[in-house]
PDB file of N, CA and C in Angstrom:
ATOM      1  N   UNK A   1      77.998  57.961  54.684  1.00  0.00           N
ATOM      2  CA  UNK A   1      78.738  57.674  53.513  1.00  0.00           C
ATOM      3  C   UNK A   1      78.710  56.170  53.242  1.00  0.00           C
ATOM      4  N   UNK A   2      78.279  55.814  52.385  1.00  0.00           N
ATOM      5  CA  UNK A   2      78.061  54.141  51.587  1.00  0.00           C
ATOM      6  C   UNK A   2      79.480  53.402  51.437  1.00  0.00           C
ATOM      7  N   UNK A   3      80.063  52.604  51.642  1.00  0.00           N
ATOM      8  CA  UNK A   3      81.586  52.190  51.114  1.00  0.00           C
ATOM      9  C   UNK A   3      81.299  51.515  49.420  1.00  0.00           C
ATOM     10  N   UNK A   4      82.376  52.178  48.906  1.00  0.00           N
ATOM     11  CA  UNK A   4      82.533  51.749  47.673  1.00  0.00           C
ATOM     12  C   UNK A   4      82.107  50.257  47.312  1.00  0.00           C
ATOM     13  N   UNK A   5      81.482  50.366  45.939  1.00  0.00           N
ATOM     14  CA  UNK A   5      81.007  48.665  45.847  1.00  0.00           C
ATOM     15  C   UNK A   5      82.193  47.892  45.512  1.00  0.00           C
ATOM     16  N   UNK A   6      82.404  46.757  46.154  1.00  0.00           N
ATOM     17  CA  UNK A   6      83.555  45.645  45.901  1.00  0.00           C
ATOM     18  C   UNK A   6      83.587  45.312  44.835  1.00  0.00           C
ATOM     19  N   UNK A   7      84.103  44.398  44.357  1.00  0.00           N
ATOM     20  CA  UNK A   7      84.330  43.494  42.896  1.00  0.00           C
ATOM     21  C   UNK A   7      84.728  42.516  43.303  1.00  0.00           C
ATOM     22  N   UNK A   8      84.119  41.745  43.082  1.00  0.00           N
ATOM     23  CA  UNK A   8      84.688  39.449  43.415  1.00  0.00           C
ATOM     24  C   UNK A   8      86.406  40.392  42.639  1.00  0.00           C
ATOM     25  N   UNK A   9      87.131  39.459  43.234  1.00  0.00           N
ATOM     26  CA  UNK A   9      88.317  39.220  42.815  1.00  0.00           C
ATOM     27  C   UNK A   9      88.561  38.708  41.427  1.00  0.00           C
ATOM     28  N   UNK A  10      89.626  38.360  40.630  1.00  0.00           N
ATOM     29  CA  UNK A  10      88.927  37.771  39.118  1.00  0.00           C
ATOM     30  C   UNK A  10      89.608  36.069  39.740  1.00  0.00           C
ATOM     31  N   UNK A  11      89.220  35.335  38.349  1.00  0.00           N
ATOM     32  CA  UNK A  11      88.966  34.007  39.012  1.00  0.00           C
ATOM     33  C   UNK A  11      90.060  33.312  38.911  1.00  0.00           C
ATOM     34  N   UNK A  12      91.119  32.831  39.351  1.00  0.00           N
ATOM     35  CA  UNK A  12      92.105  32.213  39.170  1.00  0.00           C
ATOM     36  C   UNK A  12      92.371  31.000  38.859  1.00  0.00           C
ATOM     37  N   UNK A  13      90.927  30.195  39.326  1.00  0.00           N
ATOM     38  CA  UNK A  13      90.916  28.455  39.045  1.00  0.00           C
ATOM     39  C   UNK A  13      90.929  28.076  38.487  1.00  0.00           C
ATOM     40  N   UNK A  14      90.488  27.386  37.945  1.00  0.00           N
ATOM     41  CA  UNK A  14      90.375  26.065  37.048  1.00  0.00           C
ATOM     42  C   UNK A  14      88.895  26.331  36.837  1.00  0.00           C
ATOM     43  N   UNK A  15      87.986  26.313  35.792  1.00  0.00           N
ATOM     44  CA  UNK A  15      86.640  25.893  35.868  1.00  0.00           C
ATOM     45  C   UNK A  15      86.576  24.676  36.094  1.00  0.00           C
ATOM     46  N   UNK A  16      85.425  24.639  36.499  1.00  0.00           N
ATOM     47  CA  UNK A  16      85.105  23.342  37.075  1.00  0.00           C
ATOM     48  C   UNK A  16      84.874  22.191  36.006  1.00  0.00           C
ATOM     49  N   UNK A  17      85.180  21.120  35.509  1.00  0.00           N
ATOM     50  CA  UNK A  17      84.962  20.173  34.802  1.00  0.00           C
ATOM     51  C   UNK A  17      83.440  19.407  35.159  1.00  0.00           C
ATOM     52  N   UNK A  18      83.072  18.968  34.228  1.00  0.00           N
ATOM     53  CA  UNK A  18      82.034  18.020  34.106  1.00  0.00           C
ATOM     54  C   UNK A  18      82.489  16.581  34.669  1.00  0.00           C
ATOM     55  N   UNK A  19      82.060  15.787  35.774  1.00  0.00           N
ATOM     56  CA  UNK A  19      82.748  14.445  36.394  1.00  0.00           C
ATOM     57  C   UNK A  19      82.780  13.290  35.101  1.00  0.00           C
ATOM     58  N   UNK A  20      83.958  13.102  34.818  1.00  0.00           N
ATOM     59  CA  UNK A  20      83.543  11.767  33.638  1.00  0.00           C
ATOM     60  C   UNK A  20      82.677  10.362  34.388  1.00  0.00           C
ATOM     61  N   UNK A  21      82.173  10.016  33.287  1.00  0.00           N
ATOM     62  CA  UNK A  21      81.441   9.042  33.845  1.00  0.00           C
ATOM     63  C   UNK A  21      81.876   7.685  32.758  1.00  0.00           C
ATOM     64  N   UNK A  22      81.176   6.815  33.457  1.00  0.00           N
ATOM     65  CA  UNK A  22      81.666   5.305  32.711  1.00  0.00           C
ATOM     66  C   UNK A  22      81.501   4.447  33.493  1.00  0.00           C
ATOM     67  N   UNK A  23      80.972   3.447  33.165  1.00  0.00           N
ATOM     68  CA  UNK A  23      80.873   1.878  33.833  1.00  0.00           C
ATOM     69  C   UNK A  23      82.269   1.664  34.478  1.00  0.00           C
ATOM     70  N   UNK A  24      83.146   1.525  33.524  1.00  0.00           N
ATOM     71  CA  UNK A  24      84.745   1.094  33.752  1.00  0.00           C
ATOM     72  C   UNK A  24      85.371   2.676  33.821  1.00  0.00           C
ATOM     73  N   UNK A  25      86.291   3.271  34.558  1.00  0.00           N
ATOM     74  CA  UNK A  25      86.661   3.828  34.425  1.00  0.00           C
ATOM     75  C   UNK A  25      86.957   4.178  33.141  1.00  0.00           C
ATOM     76  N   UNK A  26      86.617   5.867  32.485  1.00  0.00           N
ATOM     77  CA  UNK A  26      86.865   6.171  31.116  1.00  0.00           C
ATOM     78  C   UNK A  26      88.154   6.031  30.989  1.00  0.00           C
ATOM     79  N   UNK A  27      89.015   7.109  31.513  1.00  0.00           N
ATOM     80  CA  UNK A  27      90.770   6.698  31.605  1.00  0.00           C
ATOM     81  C   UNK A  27      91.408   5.907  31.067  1.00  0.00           C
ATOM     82  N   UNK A  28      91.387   4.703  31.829  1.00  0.00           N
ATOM     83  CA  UNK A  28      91.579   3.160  31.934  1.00  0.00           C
ATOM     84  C   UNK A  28      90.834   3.161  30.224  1.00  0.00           C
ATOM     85  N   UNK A  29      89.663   3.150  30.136  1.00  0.00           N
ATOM     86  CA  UNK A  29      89.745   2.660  28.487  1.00  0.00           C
ATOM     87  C   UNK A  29      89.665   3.386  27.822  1.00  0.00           C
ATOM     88  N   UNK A  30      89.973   4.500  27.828  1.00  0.00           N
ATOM     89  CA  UNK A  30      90.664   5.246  26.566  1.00  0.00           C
ATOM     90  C   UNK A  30      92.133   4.739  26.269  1.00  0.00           C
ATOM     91  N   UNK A  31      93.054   4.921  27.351  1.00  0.00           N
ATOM     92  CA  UNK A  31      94.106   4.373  27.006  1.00  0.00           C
ATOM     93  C   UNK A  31      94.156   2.784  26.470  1.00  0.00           C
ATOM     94  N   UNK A  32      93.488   1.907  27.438  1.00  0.00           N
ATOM     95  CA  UNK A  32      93.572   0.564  26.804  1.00  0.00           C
ATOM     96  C   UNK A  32      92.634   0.772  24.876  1.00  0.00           C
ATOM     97  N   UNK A  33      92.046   1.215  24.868  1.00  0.00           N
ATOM     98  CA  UNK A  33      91.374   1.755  23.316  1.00  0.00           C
ATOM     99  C   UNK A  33      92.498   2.360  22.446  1.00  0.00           C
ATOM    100  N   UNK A  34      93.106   3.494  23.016  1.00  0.00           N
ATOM    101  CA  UNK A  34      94.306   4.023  22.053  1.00  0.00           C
ATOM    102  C   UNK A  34      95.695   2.877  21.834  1.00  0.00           C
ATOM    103  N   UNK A  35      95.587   1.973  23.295  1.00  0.00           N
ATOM    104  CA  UNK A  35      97.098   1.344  22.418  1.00  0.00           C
ATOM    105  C   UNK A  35      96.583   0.005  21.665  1.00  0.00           C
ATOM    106  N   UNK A  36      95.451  -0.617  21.977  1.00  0.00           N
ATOM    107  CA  UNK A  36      94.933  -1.788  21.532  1.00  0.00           C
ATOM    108  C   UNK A  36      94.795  -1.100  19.373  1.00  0.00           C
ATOM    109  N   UNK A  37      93.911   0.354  19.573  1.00  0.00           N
ATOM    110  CA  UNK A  37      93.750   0.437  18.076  1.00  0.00           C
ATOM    111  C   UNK A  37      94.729   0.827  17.126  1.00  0.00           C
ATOM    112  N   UNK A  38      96.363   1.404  18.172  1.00  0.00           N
ATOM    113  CA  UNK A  38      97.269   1.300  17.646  1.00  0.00           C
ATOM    114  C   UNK A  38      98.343   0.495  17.381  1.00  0.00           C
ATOM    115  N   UNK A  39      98.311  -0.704  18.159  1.00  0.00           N
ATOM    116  CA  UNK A  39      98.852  -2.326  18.131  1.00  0.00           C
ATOM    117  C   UNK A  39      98.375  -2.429  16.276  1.00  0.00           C
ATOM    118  N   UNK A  40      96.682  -2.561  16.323  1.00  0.00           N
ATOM    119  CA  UNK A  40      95.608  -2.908  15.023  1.00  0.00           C
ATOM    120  C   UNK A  40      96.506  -1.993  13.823  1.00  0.00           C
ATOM    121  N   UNK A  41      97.087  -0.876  14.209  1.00  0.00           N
ATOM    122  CA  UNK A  41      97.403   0.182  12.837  1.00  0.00           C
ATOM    123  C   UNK A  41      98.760  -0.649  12.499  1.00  0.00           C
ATOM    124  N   UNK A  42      99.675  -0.310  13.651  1.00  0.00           N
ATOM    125  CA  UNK A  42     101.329  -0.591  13.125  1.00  0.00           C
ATOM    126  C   UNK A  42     101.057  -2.335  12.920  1.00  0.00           C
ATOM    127  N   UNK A  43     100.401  -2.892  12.861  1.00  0.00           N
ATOM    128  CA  UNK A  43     100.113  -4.880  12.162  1.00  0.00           C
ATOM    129  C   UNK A  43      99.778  -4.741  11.308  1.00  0.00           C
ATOM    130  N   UNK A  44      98.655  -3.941  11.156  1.00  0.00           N
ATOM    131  CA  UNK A  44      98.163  -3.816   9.712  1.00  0.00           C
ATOM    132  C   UNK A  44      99.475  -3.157   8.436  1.00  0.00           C
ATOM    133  N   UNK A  45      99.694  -2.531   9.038  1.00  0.00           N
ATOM    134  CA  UNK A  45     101.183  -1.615   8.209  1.00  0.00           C
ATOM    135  C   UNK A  45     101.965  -2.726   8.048  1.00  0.00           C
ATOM    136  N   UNK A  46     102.554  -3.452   8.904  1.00  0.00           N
ATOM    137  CA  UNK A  46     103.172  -4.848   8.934  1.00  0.00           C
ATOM    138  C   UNK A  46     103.168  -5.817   7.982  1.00  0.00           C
ATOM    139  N   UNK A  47     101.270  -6.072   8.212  1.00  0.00           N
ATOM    140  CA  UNK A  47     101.064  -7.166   7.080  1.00  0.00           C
ATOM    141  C   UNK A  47     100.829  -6.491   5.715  1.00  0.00           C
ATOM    142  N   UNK A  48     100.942  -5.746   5.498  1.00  0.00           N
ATOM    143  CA  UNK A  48     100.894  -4.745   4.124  1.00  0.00           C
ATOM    144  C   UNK A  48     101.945  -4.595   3.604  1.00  0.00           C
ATOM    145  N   UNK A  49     102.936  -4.137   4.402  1.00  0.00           N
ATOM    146  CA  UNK A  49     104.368  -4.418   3.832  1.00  0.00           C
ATOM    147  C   UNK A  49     105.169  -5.797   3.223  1.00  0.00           C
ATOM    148  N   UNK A  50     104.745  -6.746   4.162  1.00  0.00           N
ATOM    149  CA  UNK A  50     104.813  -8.137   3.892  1.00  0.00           C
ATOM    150  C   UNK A  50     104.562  -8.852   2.691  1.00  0.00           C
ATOM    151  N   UNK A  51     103.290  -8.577   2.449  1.00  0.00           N
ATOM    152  CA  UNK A  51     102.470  -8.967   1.451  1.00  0.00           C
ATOM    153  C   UNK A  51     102.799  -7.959  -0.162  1.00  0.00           C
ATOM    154  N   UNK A  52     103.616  -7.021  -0.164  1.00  0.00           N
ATOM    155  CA  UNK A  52     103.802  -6.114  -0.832  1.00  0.00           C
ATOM    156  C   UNK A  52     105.102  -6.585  -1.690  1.00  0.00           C
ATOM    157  N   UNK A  53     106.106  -7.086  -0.289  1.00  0.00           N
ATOM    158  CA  UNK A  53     107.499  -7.668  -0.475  1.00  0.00           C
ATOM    159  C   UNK A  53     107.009  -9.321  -0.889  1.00  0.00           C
ATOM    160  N   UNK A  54     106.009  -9.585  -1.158  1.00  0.00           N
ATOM    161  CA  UNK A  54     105.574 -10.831  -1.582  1.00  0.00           C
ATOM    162  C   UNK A  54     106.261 -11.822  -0.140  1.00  0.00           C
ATOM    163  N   UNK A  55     106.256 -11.604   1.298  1.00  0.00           N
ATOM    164  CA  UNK A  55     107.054 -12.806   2.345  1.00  0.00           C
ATOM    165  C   UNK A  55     105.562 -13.510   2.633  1.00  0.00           C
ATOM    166  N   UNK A  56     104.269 -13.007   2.345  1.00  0.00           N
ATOM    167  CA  UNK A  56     103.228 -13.598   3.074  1.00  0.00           C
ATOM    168  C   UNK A  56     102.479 -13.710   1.582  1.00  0.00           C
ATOM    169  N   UNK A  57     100.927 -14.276   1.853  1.00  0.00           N
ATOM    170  CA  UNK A  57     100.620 -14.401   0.335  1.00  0.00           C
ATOM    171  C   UNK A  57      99.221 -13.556   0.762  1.00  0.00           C
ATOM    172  N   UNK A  58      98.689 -12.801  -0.561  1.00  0.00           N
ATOM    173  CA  UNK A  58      98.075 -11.729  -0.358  1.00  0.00           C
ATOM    174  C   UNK A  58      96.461 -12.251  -0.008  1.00  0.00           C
ATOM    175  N   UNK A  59      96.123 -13.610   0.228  1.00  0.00           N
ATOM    176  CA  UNK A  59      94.916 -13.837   1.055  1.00  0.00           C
ATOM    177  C   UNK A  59      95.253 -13.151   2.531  1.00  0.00           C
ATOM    178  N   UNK A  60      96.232 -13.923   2.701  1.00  0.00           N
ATOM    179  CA  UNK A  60      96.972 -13.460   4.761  1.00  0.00           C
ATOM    180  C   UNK A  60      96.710 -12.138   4.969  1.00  0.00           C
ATOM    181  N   UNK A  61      97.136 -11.298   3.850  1.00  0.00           N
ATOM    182  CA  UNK A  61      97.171  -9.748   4.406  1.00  0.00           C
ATOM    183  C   UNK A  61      95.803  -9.801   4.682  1.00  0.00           C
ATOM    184  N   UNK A  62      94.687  -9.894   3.865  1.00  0.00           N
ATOM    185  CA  UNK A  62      93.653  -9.771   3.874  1.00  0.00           C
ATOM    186  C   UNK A  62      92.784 -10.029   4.992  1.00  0.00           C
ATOM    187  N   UNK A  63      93.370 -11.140   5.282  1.00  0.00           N
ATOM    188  CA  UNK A  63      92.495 -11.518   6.806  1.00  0.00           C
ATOM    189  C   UNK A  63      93.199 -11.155   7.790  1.00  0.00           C
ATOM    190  N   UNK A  64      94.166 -10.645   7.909  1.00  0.00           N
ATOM    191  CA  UNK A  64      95.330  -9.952   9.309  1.00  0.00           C
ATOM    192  C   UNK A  64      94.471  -8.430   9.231  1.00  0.00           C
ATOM    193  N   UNK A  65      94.728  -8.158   8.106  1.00  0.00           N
ATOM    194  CA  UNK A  65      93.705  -6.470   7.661  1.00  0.00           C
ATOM    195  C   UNK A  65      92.327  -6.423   8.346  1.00  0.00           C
ATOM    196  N   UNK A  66      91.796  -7.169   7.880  1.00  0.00           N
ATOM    197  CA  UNK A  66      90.078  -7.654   8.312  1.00  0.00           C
ATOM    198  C   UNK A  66      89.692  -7.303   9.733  1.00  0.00           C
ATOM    199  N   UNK A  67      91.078  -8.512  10.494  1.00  0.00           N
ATOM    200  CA  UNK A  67      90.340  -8.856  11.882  1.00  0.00           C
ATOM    201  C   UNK A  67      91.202  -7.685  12.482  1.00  0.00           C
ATOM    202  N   UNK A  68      92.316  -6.976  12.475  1.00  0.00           N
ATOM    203  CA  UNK A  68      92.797  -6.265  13.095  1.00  0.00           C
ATOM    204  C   UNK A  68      91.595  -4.549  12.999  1.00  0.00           C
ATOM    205  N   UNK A  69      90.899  -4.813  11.376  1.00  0.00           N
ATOM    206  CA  UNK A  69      89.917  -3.573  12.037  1.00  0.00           C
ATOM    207  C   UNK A  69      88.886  -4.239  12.811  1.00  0.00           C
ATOM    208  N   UNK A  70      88.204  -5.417  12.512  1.00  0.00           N
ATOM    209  CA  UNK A  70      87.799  -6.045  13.460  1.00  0.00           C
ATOM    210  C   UNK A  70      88.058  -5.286  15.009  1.00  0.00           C
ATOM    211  N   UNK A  71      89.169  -5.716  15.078  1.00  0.00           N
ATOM    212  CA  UNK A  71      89.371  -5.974  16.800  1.00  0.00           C
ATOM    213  C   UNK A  71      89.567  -3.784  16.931  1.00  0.00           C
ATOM    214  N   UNK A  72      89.783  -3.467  15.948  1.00  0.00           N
ATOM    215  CA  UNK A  72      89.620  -1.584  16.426  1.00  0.00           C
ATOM    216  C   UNK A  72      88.583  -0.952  16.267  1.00  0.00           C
ATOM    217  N   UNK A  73      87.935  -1.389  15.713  1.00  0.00           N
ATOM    218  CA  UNK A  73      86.570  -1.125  15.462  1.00  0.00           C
ATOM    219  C   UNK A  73      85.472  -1.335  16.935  1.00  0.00           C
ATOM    220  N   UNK A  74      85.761  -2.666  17.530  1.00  0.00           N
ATOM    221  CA  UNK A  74      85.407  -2.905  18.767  1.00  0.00           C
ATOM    222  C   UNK A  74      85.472  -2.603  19.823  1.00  0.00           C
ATOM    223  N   UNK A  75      86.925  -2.480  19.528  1.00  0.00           N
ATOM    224  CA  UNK A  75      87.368  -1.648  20.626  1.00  0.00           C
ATOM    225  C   UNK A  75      87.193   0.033  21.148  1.00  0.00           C
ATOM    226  N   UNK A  76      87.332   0.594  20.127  1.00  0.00           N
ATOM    227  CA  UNK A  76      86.693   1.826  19.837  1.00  0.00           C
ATOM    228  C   UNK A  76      85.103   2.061  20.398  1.00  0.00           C
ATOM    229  N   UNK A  77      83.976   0.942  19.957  1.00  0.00           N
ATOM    230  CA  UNK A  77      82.528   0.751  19.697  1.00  0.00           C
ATOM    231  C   UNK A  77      82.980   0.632  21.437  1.00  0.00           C
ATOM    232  N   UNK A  78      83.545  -0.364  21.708  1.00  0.00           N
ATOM    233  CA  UNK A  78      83.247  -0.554  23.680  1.00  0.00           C
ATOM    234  C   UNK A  78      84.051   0.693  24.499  1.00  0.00           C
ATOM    235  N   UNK A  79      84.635   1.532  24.066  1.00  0.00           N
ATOM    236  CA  UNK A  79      85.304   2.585  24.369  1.00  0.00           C
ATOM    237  C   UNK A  79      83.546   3.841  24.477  1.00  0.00           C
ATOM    238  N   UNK A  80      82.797   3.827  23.325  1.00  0.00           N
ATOM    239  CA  UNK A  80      81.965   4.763  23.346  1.00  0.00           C
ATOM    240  C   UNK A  80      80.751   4.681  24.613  1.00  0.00           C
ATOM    241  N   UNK A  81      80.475   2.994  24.129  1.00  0.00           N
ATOM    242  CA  UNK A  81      79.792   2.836  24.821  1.00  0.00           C
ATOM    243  C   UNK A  81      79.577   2.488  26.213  1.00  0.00           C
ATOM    244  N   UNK A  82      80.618   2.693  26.840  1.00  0.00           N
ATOM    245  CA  UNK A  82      81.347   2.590  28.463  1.00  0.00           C
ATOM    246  C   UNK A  82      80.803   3.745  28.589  1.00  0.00           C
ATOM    247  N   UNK A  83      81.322   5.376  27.963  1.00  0.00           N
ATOM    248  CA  UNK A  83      80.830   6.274  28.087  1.00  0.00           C
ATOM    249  C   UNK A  83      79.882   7.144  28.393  1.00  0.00           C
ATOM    250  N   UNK A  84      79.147   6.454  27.121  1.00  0.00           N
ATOM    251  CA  UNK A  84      77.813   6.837  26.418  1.00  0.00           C
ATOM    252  C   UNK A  84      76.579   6.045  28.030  1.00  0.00           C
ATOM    253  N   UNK A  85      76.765   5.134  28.405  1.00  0.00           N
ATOM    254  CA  UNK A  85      76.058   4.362  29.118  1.00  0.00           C
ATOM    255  C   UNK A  85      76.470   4.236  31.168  1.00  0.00           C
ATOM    256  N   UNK A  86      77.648   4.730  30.950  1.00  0.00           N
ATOM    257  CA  UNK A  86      78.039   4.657  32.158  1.00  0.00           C
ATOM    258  C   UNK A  86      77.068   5.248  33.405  1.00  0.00           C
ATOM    259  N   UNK A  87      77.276   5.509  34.588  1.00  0.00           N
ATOM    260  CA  UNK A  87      76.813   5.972  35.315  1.00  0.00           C
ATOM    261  C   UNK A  87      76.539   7.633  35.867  1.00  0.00           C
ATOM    262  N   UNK A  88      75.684   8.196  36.011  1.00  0.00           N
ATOM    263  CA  UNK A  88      76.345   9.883  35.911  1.00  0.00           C
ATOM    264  C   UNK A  88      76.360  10.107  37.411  1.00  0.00           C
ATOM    265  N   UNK A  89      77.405  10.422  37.569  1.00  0.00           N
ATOM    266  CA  UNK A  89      78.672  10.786  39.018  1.00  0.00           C
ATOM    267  C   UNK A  89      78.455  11.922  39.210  1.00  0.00           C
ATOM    268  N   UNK A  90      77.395  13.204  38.985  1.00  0.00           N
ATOM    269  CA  UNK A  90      76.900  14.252  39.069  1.00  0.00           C
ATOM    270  C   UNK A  90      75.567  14.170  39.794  1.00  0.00           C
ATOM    271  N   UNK A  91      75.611  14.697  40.888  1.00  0.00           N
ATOM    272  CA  UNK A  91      74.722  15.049  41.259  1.00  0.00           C
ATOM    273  C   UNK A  91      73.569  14.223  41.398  1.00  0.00           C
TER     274      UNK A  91
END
């Protein structure tokens, strides 16, 4: 007499993730990326309001606007490319 065929158990884990990779830890700059490009949003909102209430003069907004996407834009761009370029920790 043959014993009945088994069945794997069903799977309870976690699938397995893909290892992040990155020069700099991704982590580390995602978060430094999310609060640096949200510093850039609530200033920009700042100097918009300012300039709206006429307290600043509307060149200022302009260049507070500018460099703050400036500096999120960059930040973002070195966020990808940490990523995009990092090391692969697989295998």
């Amino acid at each position: 007499m043959n014993p009945a065929p088994t069945t794997p158990p069903p799977a309870t884990s976690r699938p397995v993730r893909r290892a992040e990779r990155g020069f700099f830890s991704p982590r580390l700059v995602r978060t430094f990326a999310f609060y640096t490009i949200s510093l850039c949003i609530v200033a920009s909102v700042v100097a918009s309001i300012l300039a709206i209430w006429e307290f600043t003069k509307k060149d200022s907004l302009w260049r507070l606007v500018a460099s703050f996407a400036v500096i999120g834009t960059g930040t973002a761009l070195f966020a990808f490319v940490n990523r995009r370029f990092g090391e692969d920790t697989e295998g």
